[in-house]
Protein backbone atom coordinates (compact mmCIF):
# COMPACT_ATOMS: atom_id res chain seq x y z
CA UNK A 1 231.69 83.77 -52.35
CA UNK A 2 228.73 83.23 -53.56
CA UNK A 3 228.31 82.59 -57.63
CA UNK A 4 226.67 85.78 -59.83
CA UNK A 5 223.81 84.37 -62.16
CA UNK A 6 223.00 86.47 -64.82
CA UNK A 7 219.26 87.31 -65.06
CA UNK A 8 218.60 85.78 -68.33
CA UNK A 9 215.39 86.44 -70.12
CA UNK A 10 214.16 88.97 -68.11
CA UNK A 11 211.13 91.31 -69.85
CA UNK A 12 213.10 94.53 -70.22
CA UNK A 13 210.22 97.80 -70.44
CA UNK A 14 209.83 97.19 -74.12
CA UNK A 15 208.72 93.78 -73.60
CA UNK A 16 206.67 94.56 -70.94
CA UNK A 17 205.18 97.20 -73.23
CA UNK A 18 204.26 95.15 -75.46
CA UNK A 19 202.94 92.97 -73.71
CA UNK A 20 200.59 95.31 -72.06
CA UNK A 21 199.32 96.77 -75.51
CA UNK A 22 198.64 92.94 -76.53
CA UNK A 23 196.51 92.83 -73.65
CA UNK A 24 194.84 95.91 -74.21
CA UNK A 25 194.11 95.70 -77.94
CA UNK A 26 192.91 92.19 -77.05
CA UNK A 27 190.21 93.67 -74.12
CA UNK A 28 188.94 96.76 -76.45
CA UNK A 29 188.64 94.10 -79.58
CA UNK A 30 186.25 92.00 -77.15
CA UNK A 31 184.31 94.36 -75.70
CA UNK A 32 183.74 95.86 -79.35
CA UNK A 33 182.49 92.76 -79.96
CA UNK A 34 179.56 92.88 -77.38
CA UNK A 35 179.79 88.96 -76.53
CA UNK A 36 181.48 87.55 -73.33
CA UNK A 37 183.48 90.42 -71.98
CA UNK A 38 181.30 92.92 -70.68
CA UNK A 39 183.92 95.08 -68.79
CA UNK A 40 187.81 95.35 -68.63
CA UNK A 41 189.95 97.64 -66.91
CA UNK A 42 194.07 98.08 -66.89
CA UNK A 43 195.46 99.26 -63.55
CA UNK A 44 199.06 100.07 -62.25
CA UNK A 45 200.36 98.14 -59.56
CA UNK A 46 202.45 100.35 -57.35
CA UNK A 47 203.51 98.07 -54.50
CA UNK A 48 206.52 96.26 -56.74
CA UNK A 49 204.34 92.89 -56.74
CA UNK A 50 203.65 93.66 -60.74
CA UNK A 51 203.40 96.24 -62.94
CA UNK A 52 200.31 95.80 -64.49
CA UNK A 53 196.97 94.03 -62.90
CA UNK A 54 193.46 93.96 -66.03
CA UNK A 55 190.48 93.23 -64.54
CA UNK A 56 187.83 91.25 -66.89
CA UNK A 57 184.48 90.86 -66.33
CA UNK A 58 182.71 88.46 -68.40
CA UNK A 59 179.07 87.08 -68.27
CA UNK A 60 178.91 83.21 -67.81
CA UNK A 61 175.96 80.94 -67.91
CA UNK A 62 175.97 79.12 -65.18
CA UNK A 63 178.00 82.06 -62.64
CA UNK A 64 176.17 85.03 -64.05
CA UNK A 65 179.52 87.45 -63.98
CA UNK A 66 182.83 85.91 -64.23
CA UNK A 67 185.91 87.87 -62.76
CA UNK A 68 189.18 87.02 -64.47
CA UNK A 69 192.43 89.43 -63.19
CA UNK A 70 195.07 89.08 -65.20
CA UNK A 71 198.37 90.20 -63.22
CA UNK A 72 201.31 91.00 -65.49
CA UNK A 73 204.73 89.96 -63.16
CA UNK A 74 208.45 90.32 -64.60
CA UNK A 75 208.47 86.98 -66.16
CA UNK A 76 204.80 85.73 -66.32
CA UNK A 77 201.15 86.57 -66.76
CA UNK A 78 199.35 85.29 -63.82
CA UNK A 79 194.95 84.71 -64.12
CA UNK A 80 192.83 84.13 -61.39
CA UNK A 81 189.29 83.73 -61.47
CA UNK A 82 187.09 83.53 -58.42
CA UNK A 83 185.22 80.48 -58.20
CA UNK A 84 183.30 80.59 -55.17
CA UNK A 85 183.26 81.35 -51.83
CA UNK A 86 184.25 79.12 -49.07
CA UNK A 87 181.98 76.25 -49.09
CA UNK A 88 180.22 76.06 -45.64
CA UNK A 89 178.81 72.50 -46.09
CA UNK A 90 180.43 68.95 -47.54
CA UNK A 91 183.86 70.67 -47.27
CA UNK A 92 185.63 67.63 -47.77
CA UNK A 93 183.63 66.58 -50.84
CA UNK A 94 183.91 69.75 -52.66
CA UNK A 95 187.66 70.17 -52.28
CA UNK A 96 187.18 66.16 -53.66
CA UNK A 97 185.37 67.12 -56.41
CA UNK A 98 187.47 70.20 -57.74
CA UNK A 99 190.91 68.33 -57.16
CA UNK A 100 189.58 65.54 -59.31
CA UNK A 101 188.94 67.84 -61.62
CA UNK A 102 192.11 69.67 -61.97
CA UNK A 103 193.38 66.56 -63.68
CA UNK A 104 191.14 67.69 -67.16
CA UNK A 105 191.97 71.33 -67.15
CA UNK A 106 194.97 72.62 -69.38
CA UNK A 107 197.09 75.25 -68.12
CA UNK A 108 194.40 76.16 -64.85
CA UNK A 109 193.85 74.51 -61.66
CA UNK A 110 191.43 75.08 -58.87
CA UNK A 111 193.45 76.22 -55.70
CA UNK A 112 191.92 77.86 -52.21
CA UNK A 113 192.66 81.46 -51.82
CA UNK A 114 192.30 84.09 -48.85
CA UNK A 115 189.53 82.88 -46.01
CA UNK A 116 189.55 79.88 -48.07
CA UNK A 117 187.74 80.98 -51.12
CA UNK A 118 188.24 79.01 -54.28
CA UNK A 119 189.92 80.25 -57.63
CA UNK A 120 190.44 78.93 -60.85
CA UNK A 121 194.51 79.85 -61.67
CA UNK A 122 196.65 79.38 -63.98
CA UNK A 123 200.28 81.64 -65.49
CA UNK A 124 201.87 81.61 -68.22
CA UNK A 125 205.31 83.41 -69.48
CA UNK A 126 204.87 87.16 -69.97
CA UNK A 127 206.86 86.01 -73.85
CA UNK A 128 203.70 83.78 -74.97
CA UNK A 129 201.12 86.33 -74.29
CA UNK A 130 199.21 86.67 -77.45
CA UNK A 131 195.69 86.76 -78.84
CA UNK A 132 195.35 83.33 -78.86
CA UNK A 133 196.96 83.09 -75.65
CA UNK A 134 194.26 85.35 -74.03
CA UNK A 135 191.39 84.10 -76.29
CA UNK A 136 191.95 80.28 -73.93
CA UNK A 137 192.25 81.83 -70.87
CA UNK A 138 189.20 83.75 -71.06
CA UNK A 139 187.64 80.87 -72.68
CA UNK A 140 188.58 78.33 -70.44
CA UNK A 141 187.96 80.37 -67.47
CA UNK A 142 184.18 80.49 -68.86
CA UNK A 143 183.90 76.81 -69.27
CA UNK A 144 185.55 75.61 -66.45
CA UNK A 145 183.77 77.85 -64.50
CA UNK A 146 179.90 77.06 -65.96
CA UNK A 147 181.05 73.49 -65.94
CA UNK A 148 181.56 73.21 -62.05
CA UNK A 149 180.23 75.91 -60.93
CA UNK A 150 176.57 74.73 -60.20
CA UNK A 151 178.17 70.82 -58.66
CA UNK A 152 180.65 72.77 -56.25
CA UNK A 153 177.96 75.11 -54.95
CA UNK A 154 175.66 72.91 -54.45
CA UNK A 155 177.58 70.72 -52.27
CA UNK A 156 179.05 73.74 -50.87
CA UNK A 157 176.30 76.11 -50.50
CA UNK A 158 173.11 74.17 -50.83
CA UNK A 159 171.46 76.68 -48.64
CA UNK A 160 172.66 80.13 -50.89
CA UNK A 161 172.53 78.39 -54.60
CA UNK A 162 169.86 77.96 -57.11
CA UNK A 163 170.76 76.82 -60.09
CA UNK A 164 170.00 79.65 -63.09
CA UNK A 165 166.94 78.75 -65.81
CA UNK A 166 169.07 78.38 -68.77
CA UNK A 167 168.76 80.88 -71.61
């Protein structure tokens, strides 16, 4: 007979309430304050994968609109950002470049997605999500994005991407 394991530490609804309020007091408070975020929006999840999926828009410098989704599960918070599309050139040396670089980003790491697109991830438990806790992952998302974004695509992509003027 196989042994019982109590779920331990499981978000029960009130949890998962609050953590959804934390998220959406954090998203109003930023787009209030006109900067970064330019656009958020909560949605249910009714397939049983999550409950709760945010989507975040934010302006970068490099990547002129960021997407960050922010996918609330029983346990975790799980972010994705999407990086870039598929590269069609240099494969091999922009997959290089990005896993060397997962080494110096905390908590993220580049990863391939669907039709091998590339996305910055990361999760974190549902019980640490906080404003500080959102304030690095939307941060980080921005750097690590503007930081590689212009190398991997122009490897990748060298046909499709110009490099923006700066501002």
């Amino acid at each position: 007979m196989p042994l019982s394991v109590p779920a331990v530490g499981l978000a029960e609804d009130e949890e998962r309430a609050a953590v959804v309020a934390c998220i959406d007091a954090w998203a109003a408070r930023e787009l209030a304050k006109g900067e970064s975020l330019v656009a958020a929006e909560r949605q249910d999840v009714t397939d049983g994968s999550a409950t709760h999926r945010w989507y975040l828009r934010m302006r970068g410098e490099e990547k002129e609109f960021i997407t960050v989704w922010l996918t609330l599960h029983q346990r975790t918070l799980h972010h994705e950002a999407q990086f870039m599309p598929a590269p069609e050139e240099n494969v091999t040396e922009v997959l290089e470049y990005l896993l060397r670089r997962n080494n110096a980003l905390y908590a993220m790491a580049f990863s391939l997605g669907t039709e091998d697109a590339v996305y910055l991830v990361g999760r974190i438990p549902a019980a640490h999500v906080d404003d500080e806790e959102l304030d690095r992952i939307a941060g980080s998302s921005l750097l690590y994005v503007d930081d590689h974004y212009p190398t991997a695509m122009t490897l990748g992509l060298p046909s499709l991407y110009h490099r923006r003027p700066r501002r």
